[in-house]
N, C-alpha and C. Protein backbone atom coordinates (compact mmCIF):
# COMPACT_ATOMS: atom_id res chain seq x y z
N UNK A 1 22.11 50.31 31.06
CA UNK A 1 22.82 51.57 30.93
C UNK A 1 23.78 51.72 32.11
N UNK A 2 24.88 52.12 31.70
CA UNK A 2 25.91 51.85 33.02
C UNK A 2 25.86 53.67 33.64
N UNK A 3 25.79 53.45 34.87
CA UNK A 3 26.06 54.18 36.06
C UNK A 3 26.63 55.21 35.69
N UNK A 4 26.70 56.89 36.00
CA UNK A 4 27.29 57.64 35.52
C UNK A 4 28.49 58.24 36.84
N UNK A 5 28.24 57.69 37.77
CA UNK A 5 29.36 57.14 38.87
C UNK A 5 29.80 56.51 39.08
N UNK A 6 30.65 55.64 39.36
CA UNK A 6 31.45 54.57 39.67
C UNK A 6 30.54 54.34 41.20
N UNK A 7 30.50 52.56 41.88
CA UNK A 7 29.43 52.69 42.45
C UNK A 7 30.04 51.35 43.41
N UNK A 8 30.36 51.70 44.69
CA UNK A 8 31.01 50.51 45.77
C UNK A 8 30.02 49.65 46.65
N UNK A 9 30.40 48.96 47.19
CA UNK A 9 29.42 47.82 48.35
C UNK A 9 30.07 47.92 49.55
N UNK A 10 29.51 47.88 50.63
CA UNK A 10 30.11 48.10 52.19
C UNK A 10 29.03 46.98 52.85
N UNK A 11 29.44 46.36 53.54
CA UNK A 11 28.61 45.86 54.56
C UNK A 11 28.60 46.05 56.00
N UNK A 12 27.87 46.48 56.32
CA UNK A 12 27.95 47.70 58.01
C UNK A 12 27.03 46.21 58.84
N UNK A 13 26.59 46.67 59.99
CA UNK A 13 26.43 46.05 61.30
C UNK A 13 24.62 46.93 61.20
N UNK A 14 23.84 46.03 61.61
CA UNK A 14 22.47 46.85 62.10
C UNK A 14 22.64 48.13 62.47
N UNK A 15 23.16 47.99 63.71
CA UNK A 15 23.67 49.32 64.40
C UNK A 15 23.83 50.42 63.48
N UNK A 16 24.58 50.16 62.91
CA UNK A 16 25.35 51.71 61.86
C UNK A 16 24.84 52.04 61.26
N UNK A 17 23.74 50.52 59.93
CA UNK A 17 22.91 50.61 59.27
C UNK A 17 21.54 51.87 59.97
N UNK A 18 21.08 51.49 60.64
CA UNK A 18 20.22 52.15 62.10
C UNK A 18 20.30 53.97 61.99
N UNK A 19 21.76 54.00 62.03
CA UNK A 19 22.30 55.17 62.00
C UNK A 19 22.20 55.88 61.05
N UNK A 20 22.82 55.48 59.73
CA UNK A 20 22.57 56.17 58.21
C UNK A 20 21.66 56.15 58.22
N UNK A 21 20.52 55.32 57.91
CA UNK A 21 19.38 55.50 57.56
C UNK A 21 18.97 56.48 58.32
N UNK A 22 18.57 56.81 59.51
CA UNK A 22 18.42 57.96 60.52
C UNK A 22 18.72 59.50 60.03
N UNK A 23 20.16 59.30 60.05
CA UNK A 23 20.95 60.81 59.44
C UNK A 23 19.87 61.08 58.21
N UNK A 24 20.02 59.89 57.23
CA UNK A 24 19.56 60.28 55.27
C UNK A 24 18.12 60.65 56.13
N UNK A 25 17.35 60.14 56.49
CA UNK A 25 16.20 60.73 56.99
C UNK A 25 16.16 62.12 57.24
N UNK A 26 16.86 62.37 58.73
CA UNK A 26 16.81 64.13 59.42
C UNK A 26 17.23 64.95 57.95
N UNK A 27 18.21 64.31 57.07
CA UNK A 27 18.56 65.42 56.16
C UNK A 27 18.05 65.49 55.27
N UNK A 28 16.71 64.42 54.88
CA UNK A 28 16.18 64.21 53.66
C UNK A 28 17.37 63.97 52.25
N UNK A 29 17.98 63.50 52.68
CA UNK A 29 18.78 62.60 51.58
C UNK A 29 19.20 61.07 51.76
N UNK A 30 19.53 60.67 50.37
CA UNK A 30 19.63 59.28 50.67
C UNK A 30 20.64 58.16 51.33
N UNK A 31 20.44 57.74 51.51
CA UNK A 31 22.09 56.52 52.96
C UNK A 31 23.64 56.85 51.94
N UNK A 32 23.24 56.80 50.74
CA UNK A 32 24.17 56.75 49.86
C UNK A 32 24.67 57.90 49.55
N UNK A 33 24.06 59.25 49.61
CA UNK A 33 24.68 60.27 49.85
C UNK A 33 25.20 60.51 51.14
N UNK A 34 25.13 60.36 52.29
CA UNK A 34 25.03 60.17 53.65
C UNK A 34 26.46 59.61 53.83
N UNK A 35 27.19 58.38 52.99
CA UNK A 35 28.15 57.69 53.06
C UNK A 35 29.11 58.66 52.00
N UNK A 36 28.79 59.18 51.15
CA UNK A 36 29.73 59.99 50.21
C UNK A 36 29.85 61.09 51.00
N UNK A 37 28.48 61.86 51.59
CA UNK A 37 29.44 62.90 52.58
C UNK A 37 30.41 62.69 53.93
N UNK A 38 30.27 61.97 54.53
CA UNK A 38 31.27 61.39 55.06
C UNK A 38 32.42 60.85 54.58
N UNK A 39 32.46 59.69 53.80
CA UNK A 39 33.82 59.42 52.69
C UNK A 39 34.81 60.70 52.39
N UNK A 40 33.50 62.01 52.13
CA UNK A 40 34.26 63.05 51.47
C UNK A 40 35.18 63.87 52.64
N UNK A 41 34.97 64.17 53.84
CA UNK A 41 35.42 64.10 55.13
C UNK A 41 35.83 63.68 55.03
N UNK A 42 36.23 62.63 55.57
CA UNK A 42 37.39 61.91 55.83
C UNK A 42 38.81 62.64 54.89
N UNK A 43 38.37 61.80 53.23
CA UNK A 43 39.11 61.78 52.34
C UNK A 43 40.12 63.67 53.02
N UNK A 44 39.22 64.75 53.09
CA UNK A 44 39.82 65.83 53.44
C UNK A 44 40.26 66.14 54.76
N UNK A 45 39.71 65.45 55.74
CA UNK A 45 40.44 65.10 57.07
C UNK A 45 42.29 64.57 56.69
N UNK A 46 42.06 63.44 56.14
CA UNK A 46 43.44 62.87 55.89
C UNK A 46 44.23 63.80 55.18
N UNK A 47 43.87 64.26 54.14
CA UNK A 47 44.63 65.19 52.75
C UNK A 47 44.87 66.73 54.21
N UNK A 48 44.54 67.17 54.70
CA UNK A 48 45.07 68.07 55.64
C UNK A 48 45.77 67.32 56.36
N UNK A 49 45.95 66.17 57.47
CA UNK A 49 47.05 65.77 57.85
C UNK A 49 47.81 65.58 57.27
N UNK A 50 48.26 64.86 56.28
CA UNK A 50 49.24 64.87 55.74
C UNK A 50 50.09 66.34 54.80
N UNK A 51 49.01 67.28 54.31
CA UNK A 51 50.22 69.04 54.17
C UNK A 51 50.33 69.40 54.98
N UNK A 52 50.00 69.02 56.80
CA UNK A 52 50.40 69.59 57.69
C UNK A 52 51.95 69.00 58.36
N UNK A 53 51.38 67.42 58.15
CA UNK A 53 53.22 66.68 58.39
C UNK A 53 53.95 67.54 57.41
N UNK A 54 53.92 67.01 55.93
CA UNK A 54 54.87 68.18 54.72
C UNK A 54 55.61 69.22 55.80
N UNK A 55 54.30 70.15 55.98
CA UNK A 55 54.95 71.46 56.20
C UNK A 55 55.96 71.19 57.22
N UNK A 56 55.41 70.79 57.98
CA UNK A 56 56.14 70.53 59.38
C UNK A 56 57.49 69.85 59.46
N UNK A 57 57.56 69.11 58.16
CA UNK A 57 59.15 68.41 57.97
C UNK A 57 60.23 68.96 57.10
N UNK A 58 58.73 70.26 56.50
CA UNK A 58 59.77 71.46 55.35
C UNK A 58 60.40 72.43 56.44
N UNK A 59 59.36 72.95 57.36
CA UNK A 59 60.00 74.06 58.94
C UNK A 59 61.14 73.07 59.00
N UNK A 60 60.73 72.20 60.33
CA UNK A 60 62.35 71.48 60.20
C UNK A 60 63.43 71.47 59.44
N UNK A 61 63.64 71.58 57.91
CA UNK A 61 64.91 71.80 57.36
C UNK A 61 64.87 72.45 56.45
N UNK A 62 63.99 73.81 56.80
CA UNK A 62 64.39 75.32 56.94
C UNK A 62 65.72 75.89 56.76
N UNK A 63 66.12 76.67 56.55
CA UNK A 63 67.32 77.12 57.19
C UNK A 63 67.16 78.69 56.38
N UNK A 64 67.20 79.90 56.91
CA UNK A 64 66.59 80.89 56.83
C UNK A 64 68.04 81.39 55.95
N UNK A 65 69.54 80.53 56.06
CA UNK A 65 70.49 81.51 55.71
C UNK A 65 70.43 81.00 54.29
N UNK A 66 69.98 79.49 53.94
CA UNK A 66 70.02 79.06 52.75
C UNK A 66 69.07 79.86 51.72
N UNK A 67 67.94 80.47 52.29
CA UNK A 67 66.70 81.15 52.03
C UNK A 67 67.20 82.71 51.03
N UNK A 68 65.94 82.65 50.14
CA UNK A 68 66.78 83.60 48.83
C UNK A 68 65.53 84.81 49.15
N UNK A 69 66.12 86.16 49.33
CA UNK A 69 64.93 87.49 49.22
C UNK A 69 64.61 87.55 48.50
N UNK A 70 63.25 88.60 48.76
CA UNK A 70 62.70 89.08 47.77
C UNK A 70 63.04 89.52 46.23
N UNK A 71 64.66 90.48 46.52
CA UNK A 71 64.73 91.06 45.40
C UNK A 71 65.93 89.90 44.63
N UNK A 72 66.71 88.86 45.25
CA UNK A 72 67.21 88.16 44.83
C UNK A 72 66.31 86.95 43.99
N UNK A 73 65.11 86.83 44.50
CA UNK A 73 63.72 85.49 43.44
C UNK A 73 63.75 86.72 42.04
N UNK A 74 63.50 87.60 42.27
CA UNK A 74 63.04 88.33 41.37
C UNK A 74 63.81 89.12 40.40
N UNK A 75 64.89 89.18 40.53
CA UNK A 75 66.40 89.52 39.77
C UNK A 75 65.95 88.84 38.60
C-alpha cells in the first residue's frame, strides 16, 4: 500500500543522528517528525526572506508621485 505522504532519505553523521533522536525523545515524537518540523522552518525562514527582499526592491522604486489615491483606485 503506498504511503499517504511522499517520503525522502537523508543520511546525517552520528552526531546529528544523536541529536534527533534526543529532541523526538524530550518531545515524544518521532525523528521523522522532528525533521519535518524543522524542514517546515526553514522552508518559512526562507519564504520570509525572500517577501522581505520583494518588498524592499518594490520601496526602492516607489515613487509616491507615480502613486494613485484613495479616491482616484476607487473612481
Amino acid at each position: 500500500m503506498p504511503a499517504k505522504n511522499p517520503r525522502i532519505s537523508a543520511v546525517v553523521d552520528v552526531g546529528l543522528w544523536k541529536w534527533l533522536r534526543s529532541k523526538a525523545g524530550r518531545e515524544g515524537i518521532s525523528v521523522s517528525l522532528v525533521v519535518r518540523d524543522i524542514l517546515m522552518r526553514v522552508r518559512d525562514d526562507e519564504e520570509e526572506r525572500y517577501w522581505a527582499a520583494a518588498g524592499e526592491e518594490r520601496l526602492e522604486s516607489f515613487s509616491r508621485g507615480d502613486a494613485l489615491d484613495h479616491e482616484d483606485v476607487w473612481r
